[in-house]
Protein backbone atom coordinates (compact mmCIF):
# COMPACT_ATOMS: atom_id res chain seq x y z
CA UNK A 1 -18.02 -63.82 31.31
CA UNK A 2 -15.06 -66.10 31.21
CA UNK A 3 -15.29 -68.70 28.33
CA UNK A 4 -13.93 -71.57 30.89
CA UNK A 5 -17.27 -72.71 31.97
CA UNK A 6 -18.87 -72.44 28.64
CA UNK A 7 -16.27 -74.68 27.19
CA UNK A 8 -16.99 -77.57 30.46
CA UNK A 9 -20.45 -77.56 29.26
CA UNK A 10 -20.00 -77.86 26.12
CA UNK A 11 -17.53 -81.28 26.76
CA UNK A 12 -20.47 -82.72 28.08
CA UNK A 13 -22.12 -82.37 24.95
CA UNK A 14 -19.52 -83.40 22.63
CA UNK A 15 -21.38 -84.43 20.21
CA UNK A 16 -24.01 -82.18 19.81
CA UNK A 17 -21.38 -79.49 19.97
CA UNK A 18 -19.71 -81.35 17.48
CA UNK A 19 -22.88 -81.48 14.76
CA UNK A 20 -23.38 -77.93 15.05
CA UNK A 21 -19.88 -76.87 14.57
CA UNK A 22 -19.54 -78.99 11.42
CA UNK A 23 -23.03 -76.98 10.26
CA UNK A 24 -21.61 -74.21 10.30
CA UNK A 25 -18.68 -74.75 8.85
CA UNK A 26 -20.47 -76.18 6.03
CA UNK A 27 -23.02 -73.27 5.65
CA UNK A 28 -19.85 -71.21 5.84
CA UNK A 29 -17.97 -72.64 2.67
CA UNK A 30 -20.38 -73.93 0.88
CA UNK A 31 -22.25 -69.98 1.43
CA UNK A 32 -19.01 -67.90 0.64
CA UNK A 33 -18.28 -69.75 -2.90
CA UNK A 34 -22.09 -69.45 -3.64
CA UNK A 35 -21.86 -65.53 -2.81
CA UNK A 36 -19.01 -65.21 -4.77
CA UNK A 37 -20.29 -67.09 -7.51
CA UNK A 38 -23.46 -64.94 -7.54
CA UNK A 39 -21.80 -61.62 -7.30
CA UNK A 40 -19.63 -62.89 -10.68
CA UNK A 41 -22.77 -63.69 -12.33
CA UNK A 42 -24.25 -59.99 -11.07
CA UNK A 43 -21.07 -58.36 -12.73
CA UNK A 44 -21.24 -60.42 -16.08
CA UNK A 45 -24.74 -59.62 -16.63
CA UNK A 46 -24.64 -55.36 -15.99
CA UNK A 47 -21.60 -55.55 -18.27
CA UNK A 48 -21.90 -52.57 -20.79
CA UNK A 49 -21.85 -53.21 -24.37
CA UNK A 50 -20.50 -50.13 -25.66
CA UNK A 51 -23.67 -49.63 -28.16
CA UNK A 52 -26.94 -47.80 -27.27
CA UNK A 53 -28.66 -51.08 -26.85
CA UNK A 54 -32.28 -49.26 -26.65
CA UNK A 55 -32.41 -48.03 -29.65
CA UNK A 56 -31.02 -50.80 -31.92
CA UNK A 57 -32.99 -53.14 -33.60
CA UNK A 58 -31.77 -56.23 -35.69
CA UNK A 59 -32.94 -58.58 -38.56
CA UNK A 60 -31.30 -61.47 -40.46
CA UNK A 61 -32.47 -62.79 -44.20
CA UNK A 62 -31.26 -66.54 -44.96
CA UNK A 63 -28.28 -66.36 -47.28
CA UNK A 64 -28.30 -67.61 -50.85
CA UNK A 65 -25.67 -67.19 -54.17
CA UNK A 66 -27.40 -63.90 -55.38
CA UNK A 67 -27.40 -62.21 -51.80
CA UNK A 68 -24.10 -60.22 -52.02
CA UNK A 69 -22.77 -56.97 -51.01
CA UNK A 70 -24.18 -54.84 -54.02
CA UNK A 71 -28.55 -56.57 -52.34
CA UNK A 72 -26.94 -55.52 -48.93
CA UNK A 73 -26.52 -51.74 -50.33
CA UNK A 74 -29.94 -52.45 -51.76
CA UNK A 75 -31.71 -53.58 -48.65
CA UNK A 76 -29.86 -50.72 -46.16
CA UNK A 77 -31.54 -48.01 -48.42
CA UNK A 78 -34.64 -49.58 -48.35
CA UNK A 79 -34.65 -49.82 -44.80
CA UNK A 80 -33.66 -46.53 -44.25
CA UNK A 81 -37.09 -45.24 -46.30
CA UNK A 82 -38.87 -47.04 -43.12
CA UNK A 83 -40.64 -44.39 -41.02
CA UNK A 84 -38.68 -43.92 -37.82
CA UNK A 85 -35.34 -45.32 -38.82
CA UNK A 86 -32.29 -42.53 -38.21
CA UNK A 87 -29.62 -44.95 -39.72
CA UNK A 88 -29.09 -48.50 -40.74
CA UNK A 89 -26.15 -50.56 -41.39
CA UNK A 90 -24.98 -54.33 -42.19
CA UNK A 91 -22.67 -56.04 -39.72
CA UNK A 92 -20.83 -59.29 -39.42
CA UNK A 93 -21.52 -59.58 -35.88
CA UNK A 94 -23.37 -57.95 -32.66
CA UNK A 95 -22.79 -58.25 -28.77
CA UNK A 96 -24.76 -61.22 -26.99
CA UNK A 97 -24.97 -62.50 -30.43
CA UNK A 98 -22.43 -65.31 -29.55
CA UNK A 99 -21.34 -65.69 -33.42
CA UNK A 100 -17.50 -64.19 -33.08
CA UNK A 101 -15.40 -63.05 -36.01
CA UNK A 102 -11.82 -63.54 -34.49
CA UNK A 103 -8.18 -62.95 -35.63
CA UNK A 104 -4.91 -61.86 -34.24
CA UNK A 105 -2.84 -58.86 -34.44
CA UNK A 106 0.99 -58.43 -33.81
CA UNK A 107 3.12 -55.38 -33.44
CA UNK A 108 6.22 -56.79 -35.52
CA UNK A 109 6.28 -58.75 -38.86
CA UNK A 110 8.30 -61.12 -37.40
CA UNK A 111 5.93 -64.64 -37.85
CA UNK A 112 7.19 -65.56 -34.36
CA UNK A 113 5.88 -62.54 -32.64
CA UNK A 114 3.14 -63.00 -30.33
CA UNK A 115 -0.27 -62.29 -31.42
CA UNK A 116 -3.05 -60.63 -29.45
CA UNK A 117 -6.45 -62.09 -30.00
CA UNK A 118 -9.31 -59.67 -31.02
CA UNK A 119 -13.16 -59.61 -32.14
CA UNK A 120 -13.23 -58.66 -35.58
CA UNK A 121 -16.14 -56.49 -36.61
CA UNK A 122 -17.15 -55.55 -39.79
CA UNK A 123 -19.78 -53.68 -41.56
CA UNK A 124 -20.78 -51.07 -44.01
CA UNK A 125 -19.73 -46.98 -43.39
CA UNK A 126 -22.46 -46.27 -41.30
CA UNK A 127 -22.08 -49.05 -38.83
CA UNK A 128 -20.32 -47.03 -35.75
CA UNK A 129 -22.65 -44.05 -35.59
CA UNK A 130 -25.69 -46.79 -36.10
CA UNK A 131 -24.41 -48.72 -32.93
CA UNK A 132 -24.20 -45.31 -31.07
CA UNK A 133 -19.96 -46.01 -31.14
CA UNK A 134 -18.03 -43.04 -31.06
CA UNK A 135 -13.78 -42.11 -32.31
CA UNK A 136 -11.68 -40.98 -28.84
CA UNK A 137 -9.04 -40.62 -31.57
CA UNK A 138 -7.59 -40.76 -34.76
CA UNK A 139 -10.56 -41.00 -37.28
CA UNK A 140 -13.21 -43.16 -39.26
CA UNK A 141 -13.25 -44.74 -42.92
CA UNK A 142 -13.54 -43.00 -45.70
CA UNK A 143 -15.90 -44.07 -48.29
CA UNK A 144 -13.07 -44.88 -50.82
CA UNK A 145 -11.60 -47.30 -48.21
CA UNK A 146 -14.29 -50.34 -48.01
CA UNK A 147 -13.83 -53.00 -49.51
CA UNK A 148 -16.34 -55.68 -50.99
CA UNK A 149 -15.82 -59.17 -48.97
CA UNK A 150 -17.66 -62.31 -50.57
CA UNK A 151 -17.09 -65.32 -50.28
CA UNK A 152 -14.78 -65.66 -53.20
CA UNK A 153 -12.58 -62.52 -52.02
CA UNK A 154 -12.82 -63.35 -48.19
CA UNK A 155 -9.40 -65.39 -48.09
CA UNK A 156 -7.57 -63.21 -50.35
CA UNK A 157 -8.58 -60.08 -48.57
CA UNK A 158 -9.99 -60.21 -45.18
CA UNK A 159 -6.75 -61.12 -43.62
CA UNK A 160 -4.86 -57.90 -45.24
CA UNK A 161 -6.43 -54.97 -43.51
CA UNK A 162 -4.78 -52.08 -44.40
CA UNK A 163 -6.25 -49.67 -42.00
CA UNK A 164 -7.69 -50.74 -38.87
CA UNK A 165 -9.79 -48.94 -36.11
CA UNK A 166 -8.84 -50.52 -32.44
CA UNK A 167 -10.89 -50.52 -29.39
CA UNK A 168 -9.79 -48.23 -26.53
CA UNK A 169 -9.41 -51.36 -24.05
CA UNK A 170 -7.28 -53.38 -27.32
CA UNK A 171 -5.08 -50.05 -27.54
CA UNK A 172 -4.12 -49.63 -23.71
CA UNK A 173 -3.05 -53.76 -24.29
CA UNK A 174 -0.72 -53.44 -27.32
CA UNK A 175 0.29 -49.69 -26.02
CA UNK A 176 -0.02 -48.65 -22.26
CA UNK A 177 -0.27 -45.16 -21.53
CA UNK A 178 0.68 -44.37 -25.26
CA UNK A 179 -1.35 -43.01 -28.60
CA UNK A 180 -2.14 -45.71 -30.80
CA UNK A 181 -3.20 -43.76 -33.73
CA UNK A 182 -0.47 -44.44 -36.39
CA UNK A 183 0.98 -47.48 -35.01
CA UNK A 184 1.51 -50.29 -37.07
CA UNK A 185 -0.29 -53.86 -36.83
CA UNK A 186 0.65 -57.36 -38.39
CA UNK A 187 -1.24 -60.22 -40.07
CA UNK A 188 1.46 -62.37 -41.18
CA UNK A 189 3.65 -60.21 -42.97
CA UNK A 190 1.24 -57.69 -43.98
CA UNK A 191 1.32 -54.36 -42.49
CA UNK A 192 -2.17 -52.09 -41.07
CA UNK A 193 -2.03 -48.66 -39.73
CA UNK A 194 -4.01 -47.94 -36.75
CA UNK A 195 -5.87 -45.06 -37.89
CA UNK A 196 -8.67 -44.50 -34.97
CA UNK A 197 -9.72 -45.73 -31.50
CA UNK A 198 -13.18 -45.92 -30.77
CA UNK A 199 -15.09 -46.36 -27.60
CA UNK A 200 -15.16 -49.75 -26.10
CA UNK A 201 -17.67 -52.12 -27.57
CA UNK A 202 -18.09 -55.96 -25.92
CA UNK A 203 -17.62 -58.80 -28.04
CA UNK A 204 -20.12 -61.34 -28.87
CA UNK A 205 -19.35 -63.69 -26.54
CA UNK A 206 -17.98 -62.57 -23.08
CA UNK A 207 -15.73 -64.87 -20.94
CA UNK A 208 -17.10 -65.79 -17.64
CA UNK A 209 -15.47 -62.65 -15.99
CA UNK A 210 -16.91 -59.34 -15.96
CA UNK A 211 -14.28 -57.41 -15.52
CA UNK A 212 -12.33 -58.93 -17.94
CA UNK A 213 -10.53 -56.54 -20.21
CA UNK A 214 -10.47 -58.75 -22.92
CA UNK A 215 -14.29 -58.76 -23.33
CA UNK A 216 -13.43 -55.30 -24.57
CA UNK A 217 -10.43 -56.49 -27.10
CA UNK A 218 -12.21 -55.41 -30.77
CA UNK A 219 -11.01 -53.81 -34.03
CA UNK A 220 -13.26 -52.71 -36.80
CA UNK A 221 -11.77 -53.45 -40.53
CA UNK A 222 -13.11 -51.66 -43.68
CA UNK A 223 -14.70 -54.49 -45.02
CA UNK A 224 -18.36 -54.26 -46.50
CA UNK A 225 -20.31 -57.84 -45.76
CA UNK A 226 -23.45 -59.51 -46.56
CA UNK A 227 -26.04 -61.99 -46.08
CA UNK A 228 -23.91 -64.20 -48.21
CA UNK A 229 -21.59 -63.90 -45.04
CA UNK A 230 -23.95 -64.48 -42.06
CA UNK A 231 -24.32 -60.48 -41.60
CA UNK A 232 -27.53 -59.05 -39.96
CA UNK A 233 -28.92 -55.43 -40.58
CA UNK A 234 -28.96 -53.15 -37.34
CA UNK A 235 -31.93 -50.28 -37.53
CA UNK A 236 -31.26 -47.18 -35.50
CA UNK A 237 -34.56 -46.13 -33.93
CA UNK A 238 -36.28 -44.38 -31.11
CA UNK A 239 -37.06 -46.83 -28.14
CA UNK A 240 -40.97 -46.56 -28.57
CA UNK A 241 -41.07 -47.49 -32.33
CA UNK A 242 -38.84 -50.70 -31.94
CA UNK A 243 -41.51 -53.48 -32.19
CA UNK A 244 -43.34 -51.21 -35.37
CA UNK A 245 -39.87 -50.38 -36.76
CA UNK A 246 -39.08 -54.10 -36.77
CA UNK A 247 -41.89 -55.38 -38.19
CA UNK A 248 -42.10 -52.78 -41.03
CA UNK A 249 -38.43 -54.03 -41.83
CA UNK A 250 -39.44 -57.79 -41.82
CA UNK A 251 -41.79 -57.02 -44.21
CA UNK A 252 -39.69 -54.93 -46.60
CA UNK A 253 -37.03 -57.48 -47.02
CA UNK A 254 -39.32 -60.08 -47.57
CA UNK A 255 -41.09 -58.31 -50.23
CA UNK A 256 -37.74 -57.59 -51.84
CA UNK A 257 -36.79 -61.05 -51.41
CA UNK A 258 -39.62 -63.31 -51.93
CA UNK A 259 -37.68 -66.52 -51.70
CA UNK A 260 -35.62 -65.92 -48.38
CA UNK A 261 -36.53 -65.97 -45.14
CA UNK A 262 -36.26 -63.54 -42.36
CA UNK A 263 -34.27 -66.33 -39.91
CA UNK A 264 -33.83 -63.50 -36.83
CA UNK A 265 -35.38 -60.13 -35.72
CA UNK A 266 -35.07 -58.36 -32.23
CA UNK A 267 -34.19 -56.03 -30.36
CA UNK A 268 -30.83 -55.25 -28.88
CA UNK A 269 -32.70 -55.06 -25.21
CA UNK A 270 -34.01 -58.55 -25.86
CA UNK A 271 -31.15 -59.98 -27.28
CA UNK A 272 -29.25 -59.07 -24.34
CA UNK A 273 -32.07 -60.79 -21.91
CA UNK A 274 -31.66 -63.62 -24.07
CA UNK A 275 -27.88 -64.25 -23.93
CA UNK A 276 -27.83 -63.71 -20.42
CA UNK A 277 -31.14 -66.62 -19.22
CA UNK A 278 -28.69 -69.13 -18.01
CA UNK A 279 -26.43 -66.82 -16.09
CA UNK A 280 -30.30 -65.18 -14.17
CA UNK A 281 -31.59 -69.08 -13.66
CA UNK A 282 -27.65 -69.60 -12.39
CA UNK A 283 -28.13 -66.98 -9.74
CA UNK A 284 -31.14 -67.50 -8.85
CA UNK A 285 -30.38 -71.05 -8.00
CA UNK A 286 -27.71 -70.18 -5.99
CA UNK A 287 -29.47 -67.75 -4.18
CA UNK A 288 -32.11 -70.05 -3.50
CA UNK A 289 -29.25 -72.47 -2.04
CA UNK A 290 -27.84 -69.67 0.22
CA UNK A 291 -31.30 -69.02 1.90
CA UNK A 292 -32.13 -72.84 2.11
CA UNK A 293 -29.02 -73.54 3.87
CA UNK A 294 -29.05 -70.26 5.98
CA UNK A 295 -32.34 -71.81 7.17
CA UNK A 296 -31.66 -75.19 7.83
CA UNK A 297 -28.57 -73.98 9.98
CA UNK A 298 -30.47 -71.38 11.56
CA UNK A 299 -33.13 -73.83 12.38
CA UNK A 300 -30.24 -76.08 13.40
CA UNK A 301 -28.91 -73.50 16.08
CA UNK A 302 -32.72 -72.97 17.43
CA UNK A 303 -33.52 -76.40 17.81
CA UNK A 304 -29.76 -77.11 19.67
CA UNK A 305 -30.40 -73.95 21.88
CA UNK A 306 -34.00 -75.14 22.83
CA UNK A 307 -32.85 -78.73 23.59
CA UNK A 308 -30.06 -77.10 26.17
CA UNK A 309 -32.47 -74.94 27.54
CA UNK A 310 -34.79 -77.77 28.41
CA UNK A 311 -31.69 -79.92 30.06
CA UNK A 312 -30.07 -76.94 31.64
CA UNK A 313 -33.46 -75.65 34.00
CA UNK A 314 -32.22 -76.74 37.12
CA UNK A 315 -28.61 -75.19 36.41
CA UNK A 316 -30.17 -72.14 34.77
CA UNK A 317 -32.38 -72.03 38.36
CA UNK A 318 -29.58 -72.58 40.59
CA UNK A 319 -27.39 -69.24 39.10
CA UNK A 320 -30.69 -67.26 39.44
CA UNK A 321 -30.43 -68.62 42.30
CA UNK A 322 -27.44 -67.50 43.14
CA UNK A 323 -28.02 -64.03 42.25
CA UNK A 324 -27.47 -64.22 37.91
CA UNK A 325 -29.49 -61.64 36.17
CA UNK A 326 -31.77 -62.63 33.24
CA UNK A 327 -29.29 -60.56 31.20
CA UNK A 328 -26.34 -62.99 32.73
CA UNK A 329 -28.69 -66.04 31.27
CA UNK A 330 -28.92 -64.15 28.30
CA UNK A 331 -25.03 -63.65 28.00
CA UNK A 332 -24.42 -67.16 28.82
CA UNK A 333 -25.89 -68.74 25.68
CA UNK A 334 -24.97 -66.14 23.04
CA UNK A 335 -21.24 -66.58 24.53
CA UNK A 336 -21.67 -70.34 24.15
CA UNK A 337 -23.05 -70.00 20.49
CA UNK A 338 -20.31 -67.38 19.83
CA UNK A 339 -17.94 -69.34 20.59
CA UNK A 340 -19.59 -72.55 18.63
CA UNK A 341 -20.18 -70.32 15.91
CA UNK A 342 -16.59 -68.96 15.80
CA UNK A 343 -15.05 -72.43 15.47
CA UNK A 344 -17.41 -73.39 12.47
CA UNK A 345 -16.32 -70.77 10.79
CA UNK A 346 -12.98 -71.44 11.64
CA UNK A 347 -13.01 -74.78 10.30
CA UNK A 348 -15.51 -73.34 7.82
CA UNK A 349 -12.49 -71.41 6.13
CA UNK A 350 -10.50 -74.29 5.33
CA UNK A 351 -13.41 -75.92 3.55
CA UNK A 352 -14.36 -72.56 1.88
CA UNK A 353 -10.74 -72.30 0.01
CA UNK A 354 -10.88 -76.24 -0.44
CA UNK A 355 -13.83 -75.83 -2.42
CA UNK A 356 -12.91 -72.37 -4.17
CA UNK A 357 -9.46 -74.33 -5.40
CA UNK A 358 -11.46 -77.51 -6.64
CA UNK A 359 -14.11 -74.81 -8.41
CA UNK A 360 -10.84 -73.89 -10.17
CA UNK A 361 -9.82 -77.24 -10.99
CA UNK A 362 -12.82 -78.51 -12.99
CA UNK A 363 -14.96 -75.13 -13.67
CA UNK A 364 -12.19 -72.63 -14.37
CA UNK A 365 -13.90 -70.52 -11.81
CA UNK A 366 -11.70 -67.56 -10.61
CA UNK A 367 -10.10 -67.93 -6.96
CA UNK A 368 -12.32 -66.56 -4.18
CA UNK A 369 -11.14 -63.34 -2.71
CA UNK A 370 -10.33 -62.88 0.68
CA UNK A 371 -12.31 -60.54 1.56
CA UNK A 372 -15.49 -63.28 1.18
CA UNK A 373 -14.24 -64.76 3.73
CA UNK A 374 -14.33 -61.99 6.88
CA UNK A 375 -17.86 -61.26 4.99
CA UNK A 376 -19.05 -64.78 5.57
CA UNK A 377 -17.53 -65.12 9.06
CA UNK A 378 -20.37 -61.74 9.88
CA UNK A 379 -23.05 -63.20 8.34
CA UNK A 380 -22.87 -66.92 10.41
CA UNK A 381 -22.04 -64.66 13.91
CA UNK A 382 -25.35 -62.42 13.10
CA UNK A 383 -27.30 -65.58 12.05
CA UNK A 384 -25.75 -67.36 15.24
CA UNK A 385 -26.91 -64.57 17.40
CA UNK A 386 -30.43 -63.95 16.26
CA UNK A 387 -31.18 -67.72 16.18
CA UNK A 388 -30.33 -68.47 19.69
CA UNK A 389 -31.98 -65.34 20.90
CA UNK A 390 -35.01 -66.88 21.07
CA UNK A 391 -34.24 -69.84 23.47
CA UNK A 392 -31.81 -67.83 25.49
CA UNK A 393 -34.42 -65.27 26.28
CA UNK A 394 -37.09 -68.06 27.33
CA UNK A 395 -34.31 -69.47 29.57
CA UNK A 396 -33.37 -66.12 30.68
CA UNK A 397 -37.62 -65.38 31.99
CA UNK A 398 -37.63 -68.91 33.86
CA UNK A 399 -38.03 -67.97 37.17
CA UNK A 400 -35.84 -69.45 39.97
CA UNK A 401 -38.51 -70.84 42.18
CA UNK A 402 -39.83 -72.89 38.82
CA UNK A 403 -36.66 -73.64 38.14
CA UNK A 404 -36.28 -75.76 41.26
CA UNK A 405 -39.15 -77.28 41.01
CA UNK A 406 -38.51 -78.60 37.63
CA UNK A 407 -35.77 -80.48 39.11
C-alpha cells in the first residue's frame, strides 16, 4: 500500500492529524527522559557496597568529654562477650550513612599538585575483616601502627597519615594498570606509603550516578576513633540473630554508660532501605507517569481511530466494494497510524534531547543516551499498533452492503 492516499486523507483532517502527532511526540520525550531517569535510579539503588551488608549491625552512644578512645576499647570488648557476635569494631563512618570523612591525596609534594578527593575511613584493627573487606594487595595494619585520634590530637595528626590502605577503584585513578603498593601519597608536604589495596567499599554518600567510579574512591588511615568523634560500633553477626544481637548491644552500652544515650541502632540491610526511600518513591513516580501518559495517548489513538472509522463507512464500503479485503481495511489504518506515529516520534526526538539538555541545565542530570531514543521510537510504534487495532478491525468486519446503506 502506497502511502499517497493515506497522506490525502489525512490533509483533510489536518487538525486532528495534527493533535495526535503532537501526542505523541510528547509521550515520546517526555517517556524517554522518564525511562532514563528510572533506569539511573535502578542502577544507584543495586549499587554494591563492598561490605557484607547482612551480617552487619550498627549502634551509636551520644558523645560526651569522658567518651574517648581508651571507653571505645572498653565498649568493643564488651560487645564482643555478646552471644552471637564474630567481631566488632569502631568506625568513623559507614555506607548509606551520609556522614563523609573527606580529604585529598596527591602524588607529588609539590602544594600545587592536583589533589584527588577520597572518603576517609577510619576505625579500630578489626574494622576490615568486621565489614567483610578484604587486601587484593599489599597488606593490613599492624597493631603498633594505630594511632589514638581525639579531639585534641585530630588537627595535629589526622592529616599526617603515614601509611595508608587505598581502595582498588582509588588505585586504578592515581595508577592505571600499575601496582600501587609502595607508592607514595601527599597531604601537604607530608609523605604516606601506600601499603595495601583493599576491595572496593562505597562511600557514604553516593553521587547521583551509579556507575560512577568515584563512589568507589576510599582510603582507610590507621587512626583509632571514638564516640567523642561521631564513630558508631559495627557488630559482625549471623543474619538471623541481627534484631537479638542488636538489642543485647543496646543494652550493654547503656548499662556501661548510664548517662548516654544510644542515639542510632540498625542494621546494615535497613540502613541501606533507608538511604535509598527517596530514590524508590522517585521511581515509582516516574513510573507511574510513564503508564499514565502511555494511557492517555493510547486512549488518544483509540478514540481518533474510532472517530475515522465512523466518518470513513461509506469510503470503507465503497473499496469493499471494489473488491478490498478486510485485511486491505486492516492495512489501511495501521499504515495511516504508522505513519502518524512515525512523525510524532520524529518530532518527538527533538523534544526528547530538548528536555534531556534542560535536565542538565538545572538538575545536573547526565545526558540521555542515544540508544533511548530508537528504544522509545519501538515502544510508541507497538503502542500505535495495538491501539488502533481495535477500530481498524471493526472497520475491517463492516460489510459492504451496510456500508452503503449507512451512506
Amino acid at each position: 500500500m502506497t502511502p499517497r492516499p493515506i497522506l490525502s486523507s489525512l490533509r483533510r483532517h489536518k487538525i486532528a492529524a495534527f493533535l495526535i502527532v503532537l501526542e505523541i511526540a510528547l509521550a515520546f520525550a517526555i517517556v524517554s527522559n522518564a525511562v532514563y531517569l528510572v533506569m539511573g535510579r535502578l542502577q544507584r539503588m543495586d549499587i554494591r557496597s563492598g561490605i557484607d551488608e547482612r551480617d552487619l549491625v550498627t549502634l551509636q552512644i551520644s558523645s560526651s568529654g569522658k567518651a574517648g578512645v581508651p571507653a571505645a576499647e572498653a565498649d568493643l570488648a564488651a560487645l564482643r562477650a555478646i552471644p552471637g557476635v564474630q567481631a566488632a569494631a569502631a568506625v568513623n563512618s559507614l555506607p548509606f550513612s551520609n556522614s563523609v570523612w573527606a580529604s585529598g591525596f596527591t602524588k607529588s609534594p609539590d602544594p600545587s599538585a592536583t589533589p584527588y578527593p577520597v572518603t576517609i575511613y577510619l576505625g579500630s584493627r578489626d574494622l576490615l575483616p568486621t565489614l567483610g573487606v578484604k587486601i587484593l594487595a599489599g597488606r593490613g595494619f599492624s597493631g603498633d601502627q594505630y594511632t589514638d585520634l581525639t579531639p585534641a590530637t585530630m588537627l595535629s595528626s589526622f592529616f599526617k597519615p603515614t601509611q595508608v590502605i587505598v581502595s582498588q577503584a582509588y588505585a586504578e585513578q592515581l595508577w592505571p594498570g600499575g601496582n600501587a603498593v609502595g607508592k607514595l601519597l601527599y597531604v601537604r608536604k607530608t609523605q604516606g606509603q601506600v601499603v595495601g589495596v583493599m576491595s572496593n567499599i562505597v562511600r557514604p554518600d553516593l553521587s547521583d550516578s551509579g556507575t560512577d567510579p568515584a563512589n568507589f574512591y576510599a582510603a582507610i588511615l590507621p587512626f583509632r576513633v571514638g564516640p567523642n568523634l561521631g564513630a558508631s560500633y559495627v557488630l559482625r553477626t549471623a543474619p538471623a540473630a541481627r534484631e537479638r544481637v542488636l538489642k543485647a548491644a543496646v543494652a550493654r552500652l547503656q548499662a556501661m554508660h548510664p548517662t548516654q544515650t544510644v542515639t542510632k541502632q540498625a542494621t546494615l540491610s535497613q540502613m541501606r532501605r533507608d538511604y535509598f526511600r527517596n530514590d524508590r518513591a522517585m521511581a515509582w513516580l516516574l513510573v507511574s507517569t510513564v503508564i499514565a501518559l502511555l494511557g492517555v495517548t493510547a486512549i488518544g489513538i483509540v478514540g481518533l481511530a474510532s472517530f475515522w472509522v465512523q466518518q470513513r463507512t461509506r469510503q470503507i464500503g465503497v473499496r469493499r466494494a471494489l473488491g478490498a479485503r478486510r485485511v486491505d481495511i486492516l492495512r489501511y489504518f495501521q499504515t495511516e497510524n504508522f505513519l502518524l506515529a512515525t512523525l510524532g516520534i520524529a518530532l518527538g526526538c527533538a523534544a526528547a534531547i530538548g528536555i534531556n539538555v534542560w535536565l542538565m541545565a538545572h538538575y545536573a542530570v547526565p545526558r540521555l543516551p542515544i540508544v533511548y531514543l530508537p528504544i522509545g521510537a519501538v515502544a510508541l510504534w507497538l503502542l500505535g499498533q495495538l491501539a488502533v487495532l481495535g477500530p481498524a478491525l471493526r472497520a475491517a468486519r463492516v460489510p459492504p452492503t451496510t456500508a452503503m446503506r449507512a451512506a
